[in-house]
N, C-alpha and C. Protein backbone atom coordinates (compact mmCIF):
# COMPACT_ATOMS: atom_id res chain seq x y z
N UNK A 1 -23.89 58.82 39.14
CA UNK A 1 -24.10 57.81 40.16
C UNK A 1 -25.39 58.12 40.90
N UNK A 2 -26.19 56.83 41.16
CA UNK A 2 -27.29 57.26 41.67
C UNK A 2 -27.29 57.46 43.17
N UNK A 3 -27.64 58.68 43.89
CA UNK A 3 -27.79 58.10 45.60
C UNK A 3 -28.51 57.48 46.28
N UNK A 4 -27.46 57.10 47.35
CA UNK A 4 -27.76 56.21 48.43
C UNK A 4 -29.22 56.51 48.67
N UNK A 5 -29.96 55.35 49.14
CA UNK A 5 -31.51 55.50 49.46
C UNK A 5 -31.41 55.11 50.59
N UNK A 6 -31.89 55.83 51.30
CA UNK A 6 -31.84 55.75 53.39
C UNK A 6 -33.38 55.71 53.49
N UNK A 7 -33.81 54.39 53.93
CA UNK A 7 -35.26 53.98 54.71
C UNK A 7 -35.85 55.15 55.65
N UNK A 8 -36.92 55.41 55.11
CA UNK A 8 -37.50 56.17 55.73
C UNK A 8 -37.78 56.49 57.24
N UNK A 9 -37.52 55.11 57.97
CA UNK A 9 -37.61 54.65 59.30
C UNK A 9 -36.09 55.11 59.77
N UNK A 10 -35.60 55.54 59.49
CA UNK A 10 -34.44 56.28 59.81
C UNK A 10 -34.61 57.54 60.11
N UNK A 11 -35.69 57.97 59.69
CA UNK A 11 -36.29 59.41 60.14
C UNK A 11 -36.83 59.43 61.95
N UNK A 12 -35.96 59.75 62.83
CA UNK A 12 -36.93 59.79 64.25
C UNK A 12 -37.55 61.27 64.61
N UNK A 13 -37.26 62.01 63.67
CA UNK A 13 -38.47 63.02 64.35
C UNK A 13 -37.38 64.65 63.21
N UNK A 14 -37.99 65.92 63.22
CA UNK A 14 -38.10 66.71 62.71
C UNK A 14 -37.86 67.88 63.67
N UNK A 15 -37.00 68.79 63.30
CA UNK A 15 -36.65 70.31 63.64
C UNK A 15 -37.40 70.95 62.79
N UNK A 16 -38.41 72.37 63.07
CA UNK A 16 -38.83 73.50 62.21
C UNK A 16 -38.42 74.26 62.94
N UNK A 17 -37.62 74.81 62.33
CA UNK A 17 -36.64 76.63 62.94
C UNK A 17 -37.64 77.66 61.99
N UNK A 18 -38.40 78.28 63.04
CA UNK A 18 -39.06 79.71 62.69
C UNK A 18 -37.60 80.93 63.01
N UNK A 19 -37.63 81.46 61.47
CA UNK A 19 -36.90 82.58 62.38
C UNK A 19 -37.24 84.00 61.74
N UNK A 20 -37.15 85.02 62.57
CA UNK A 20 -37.52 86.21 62.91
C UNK A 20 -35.89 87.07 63.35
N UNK A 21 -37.14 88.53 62.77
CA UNK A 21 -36.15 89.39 63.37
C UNK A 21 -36.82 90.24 64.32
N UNK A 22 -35.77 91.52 64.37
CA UNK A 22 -37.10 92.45 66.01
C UNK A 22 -38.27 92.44 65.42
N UNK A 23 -38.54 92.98 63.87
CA UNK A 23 -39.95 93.28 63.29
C UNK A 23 -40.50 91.91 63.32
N UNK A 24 -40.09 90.74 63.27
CA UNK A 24 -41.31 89.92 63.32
C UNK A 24 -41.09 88.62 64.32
N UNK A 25 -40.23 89.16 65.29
CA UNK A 25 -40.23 88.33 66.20
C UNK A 25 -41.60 88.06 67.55
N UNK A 26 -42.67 89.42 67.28
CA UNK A 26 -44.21 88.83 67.70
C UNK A 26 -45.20 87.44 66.87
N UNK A 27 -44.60 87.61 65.27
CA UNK A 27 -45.70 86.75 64.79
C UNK A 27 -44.91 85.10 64.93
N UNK A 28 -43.27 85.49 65.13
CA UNK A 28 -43.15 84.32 64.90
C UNK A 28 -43.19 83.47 66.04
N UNK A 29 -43.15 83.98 67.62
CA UNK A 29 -43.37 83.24 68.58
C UNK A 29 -45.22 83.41 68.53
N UNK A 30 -46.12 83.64 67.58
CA UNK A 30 -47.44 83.33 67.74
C UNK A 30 -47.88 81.93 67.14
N UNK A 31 -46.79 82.24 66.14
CA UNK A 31 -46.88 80.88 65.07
C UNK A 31 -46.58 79.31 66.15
N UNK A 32 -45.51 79.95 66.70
CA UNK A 32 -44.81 78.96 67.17
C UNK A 32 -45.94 78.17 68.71
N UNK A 33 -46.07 79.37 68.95
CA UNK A 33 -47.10 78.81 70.23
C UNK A 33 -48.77 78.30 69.94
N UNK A 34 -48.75 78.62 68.71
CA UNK A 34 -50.15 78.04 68.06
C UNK A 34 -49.92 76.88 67.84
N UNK A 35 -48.56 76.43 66.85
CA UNK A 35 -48.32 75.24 66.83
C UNK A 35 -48.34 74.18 67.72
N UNK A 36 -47.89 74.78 69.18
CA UNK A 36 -47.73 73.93 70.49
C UNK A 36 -48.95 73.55 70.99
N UNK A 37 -49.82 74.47 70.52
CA UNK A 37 -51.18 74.79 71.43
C UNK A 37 -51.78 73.18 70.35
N UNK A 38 -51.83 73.44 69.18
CA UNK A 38 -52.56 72.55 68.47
C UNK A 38 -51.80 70.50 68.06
N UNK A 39 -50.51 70.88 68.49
CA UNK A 39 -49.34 69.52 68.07
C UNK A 39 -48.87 69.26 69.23
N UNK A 40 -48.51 67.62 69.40
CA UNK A 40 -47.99 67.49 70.41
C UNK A 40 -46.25 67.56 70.25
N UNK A 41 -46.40 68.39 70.26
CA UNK A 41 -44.24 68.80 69.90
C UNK A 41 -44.02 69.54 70.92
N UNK A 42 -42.57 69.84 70.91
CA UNK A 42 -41.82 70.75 71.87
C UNK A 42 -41.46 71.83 71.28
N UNK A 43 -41.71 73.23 72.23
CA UNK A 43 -41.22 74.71 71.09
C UNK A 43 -40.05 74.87 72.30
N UNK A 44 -39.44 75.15 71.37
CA UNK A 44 -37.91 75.88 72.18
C UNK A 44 -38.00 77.08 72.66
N UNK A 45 -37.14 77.72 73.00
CA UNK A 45 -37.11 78.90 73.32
C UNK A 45 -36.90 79.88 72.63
N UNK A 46 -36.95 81.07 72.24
CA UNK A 46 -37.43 81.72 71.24
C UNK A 46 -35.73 82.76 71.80
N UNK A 47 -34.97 82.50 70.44
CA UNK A 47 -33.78 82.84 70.82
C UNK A 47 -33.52 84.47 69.50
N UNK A 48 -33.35 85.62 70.22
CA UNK A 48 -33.21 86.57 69.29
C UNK A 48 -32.13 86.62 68.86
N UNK A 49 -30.87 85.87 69.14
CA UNK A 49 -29.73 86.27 68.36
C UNK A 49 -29.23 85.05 67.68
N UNK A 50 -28.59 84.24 66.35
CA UNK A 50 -28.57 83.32 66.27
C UNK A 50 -27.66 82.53 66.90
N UNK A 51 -28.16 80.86 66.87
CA UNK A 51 -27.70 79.94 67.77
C UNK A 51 -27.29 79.10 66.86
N UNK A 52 -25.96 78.41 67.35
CA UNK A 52 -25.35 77.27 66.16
C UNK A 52 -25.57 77.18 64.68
N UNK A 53 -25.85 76.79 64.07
CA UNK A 53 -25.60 77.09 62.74
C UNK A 53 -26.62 78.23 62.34
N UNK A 54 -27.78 78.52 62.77
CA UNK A 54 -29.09 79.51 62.59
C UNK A 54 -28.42 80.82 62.12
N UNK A 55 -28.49 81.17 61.15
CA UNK A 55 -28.43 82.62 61.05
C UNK A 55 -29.11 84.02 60.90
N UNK A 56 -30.17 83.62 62.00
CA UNK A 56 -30.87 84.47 62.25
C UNK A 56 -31.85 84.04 63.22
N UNK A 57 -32.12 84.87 64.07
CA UNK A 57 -33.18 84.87 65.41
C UNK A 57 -33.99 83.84 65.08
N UNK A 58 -34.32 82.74 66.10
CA UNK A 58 -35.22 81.21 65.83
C UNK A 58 -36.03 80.74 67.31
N UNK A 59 -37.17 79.96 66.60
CA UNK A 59 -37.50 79.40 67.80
C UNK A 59 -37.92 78.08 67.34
N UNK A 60 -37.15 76.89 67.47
CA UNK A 60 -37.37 75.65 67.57
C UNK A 60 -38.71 74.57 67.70
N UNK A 61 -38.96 73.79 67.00
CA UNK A 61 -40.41 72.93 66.82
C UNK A 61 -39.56 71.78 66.82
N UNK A 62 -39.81 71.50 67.80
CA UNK A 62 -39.56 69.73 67.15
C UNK A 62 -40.62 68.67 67.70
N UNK A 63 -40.20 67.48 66.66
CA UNK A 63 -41.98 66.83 66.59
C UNK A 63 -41.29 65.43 65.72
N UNK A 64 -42.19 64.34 66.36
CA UNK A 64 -42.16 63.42 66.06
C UNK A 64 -41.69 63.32 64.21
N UNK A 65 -41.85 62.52 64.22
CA UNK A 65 -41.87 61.78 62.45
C UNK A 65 -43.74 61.47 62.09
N UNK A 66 -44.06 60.96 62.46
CA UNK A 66 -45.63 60.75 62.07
C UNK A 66 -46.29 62.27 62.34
N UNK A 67 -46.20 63.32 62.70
CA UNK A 67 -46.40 64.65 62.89
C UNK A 67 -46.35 65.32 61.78
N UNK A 68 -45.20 64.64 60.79
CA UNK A 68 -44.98 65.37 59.63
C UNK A 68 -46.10 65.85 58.74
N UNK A 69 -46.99 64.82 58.62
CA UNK A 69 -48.24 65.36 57.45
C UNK A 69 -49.14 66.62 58.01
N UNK A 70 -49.14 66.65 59.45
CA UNK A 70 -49.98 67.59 59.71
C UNK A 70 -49.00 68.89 60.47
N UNK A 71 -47.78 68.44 61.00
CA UNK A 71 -47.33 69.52 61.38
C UNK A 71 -46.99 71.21 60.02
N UNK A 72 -46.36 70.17 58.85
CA UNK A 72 -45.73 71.02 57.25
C UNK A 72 -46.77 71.72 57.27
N UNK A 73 -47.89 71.05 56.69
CA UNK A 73 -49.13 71.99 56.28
C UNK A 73 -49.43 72.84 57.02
N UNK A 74 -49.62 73.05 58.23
CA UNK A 74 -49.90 73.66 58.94
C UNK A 74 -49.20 74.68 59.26
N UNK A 75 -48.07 74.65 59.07
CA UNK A 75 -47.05 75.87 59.22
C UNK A 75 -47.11 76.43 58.05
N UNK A 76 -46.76 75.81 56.61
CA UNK A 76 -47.46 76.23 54.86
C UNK A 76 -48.14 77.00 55.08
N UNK A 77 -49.33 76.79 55.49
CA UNK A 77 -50.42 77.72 55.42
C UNK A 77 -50.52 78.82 56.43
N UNK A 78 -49.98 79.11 57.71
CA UNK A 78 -49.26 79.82 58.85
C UNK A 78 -48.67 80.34 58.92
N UNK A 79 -47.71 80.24 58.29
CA UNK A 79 -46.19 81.18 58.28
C UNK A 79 -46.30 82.68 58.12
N UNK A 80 -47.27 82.97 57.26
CA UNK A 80 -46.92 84.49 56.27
C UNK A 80 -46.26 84.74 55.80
N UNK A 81 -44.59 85.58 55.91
CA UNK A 81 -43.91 85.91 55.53
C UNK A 81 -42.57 85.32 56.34
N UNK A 82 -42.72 84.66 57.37
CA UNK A 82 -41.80 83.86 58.04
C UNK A 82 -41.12 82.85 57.53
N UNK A 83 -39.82 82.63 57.59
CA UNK A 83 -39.06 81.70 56.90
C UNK A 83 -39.06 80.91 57.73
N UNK A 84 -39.02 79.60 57.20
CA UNK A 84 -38.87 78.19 58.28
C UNK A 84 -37.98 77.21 57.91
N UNK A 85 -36.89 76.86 58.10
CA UNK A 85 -36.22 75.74 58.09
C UNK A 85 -36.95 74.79 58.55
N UNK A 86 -36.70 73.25 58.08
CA UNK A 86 -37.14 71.97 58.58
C UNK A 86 -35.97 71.13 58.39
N UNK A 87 -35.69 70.11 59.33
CA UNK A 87 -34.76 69.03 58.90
C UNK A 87 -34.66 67.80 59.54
N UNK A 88 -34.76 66.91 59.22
CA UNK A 88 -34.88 65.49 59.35
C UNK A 88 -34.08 65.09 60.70
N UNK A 89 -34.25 64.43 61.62
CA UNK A 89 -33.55 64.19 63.01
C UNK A 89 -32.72 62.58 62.43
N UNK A 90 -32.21 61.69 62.23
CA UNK A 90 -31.40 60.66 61.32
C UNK A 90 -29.94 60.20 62.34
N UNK A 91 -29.54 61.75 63.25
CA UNK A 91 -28.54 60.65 63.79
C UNK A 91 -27.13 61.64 63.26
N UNK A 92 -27.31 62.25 61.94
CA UNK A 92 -26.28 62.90 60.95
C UNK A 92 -26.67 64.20 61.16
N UNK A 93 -26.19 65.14 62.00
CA UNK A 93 -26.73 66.43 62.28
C UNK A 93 -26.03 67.18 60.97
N UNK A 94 -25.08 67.22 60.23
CA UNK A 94 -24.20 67.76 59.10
C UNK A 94 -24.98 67.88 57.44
N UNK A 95 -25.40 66.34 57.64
CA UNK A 95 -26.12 65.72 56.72
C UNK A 95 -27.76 66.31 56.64
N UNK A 96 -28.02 65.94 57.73
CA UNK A 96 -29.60 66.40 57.60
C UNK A 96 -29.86 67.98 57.68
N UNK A 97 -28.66 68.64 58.42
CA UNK A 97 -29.01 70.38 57.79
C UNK A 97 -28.57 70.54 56.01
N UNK A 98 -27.41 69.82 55.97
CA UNK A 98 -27.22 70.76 54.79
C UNK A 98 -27.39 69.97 53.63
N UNK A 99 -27.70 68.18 53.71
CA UNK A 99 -28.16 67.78 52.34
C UNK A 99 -29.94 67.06 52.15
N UNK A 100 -30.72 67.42 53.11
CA UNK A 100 -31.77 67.11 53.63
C UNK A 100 -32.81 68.16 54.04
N UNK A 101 -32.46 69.26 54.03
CA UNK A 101 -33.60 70.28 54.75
C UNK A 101 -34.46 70.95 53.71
N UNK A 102 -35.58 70.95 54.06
CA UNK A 102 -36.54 71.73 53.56
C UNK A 102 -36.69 73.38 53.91
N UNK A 103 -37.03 74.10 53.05
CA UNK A 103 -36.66 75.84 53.40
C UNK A 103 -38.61 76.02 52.69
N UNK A 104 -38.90 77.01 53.89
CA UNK A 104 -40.74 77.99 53.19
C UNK A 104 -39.34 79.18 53.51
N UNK A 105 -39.88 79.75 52.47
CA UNK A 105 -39.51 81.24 52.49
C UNK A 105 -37.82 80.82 51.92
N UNK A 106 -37.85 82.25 52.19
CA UNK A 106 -36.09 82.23 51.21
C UNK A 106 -34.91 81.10 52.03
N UNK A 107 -33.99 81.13 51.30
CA UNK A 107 -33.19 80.05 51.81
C UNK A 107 -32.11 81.23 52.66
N UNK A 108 -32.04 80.41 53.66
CA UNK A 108 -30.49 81.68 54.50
C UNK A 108 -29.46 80.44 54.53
N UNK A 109 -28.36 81.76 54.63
CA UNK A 109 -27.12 80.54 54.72
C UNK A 109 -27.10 80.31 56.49
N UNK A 110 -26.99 79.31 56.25
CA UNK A 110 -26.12 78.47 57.53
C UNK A 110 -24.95 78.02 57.87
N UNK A 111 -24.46 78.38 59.39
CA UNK A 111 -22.75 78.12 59.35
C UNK A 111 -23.02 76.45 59.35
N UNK A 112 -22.51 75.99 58.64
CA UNK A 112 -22.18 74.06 58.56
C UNK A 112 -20.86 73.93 59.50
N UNK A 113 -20.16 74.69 59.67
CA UNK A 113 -18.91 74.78 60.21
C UNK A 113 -19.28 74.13 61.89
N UNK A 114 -20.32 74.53 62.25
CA UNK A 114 -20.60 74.43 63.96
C UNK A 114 -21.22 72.73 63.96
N UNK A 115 -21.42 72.47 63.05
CA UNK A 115 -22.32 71.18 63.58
C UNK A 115 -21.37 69.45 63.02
N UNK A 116 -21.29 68.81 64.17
CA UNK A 116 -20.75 67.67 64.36
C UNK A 116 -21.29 66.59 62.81
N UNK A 117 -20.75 65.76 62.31
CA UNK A 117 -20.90 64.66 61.52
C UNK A 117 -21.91 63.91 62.08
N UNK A 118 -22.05 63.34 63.28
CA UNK A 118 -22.75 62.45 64.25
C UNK A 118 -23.59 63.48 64.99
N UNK A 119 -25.04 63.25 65.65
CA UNK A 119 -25.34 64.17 66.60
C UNK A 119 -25.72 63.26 67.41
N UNK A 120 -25.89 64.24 68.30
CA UNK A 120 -26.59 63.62 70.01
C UNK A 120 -28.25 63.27 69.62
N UNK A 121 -28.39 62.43 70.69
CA UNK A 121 -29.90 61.96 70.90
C UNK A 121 -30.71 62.92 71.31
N UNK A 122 -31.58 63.48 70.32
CA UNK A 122 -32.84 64.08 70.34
C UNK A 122 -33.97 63.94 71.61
N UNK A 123 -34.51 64.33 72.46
CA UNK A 123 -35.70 64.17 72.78
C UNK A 123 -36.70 64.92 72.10
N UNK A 124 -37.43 64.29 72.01
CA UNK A 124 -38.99 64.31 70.68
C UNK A 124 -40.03 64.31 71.66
């Protein structure tokens, strides 16, 4: 069966979870604040222990939908050795972590267990 095709305009904006541990929790809040410095997005707070589904120390990017072409690359080429989750903002917080996300660097598991079917409204 082929899947459902969801309009792209259903996309309102994008999560990139940098995450780090003690050893590289300097480069990854550098990454993260370079990003801020250069995009107009919001960086979260740079959390060392993990938070809701994260399994492992993160600090939050989030950014429009039209951001996308220049925010990806820019982290691509940025990262180093930093793993980054990305995932689509849609409305389906369940959906867009675990059948929608993009992974740089190795894939970590995530608890799916913590996150609602429906999510709350984003500010972007």
């Amino acid at each position: 069966m082929a899947p459902t095709l969801t309009p792209v305009t259903d996309i309102h904006g994008y999560h990139a979870h940098v995450y780090f541990d003690a050893d590289s929790q300097a480069a990854a809040k550098a990454l993260c604040e370079g990003a801020a410095a250069l995009f107009p997005l919001k960086m979260g707070r740079m959390h060392a222990q993990p938070v809701g589904p994260h399994p492992d120390g993160s600090c939050q990017l989030a950014f429009k939908a039209a951001l996308f072409g220049e925010v990806i690359p820019w982290l691509t080429l940025n990262r180093g050795s930093l793993v980054v989750f990305i995932h689509p903002i849609t409305g389906h917080d369940l959906i867009d972590h675990r059948d929608r996300a993009i992974w740089m660097g190795a894939v970590r598991p995530l608890d799916l267990s913590v996150l609602p079917e429906e999510s709350p409204t984003y500010d972007l």
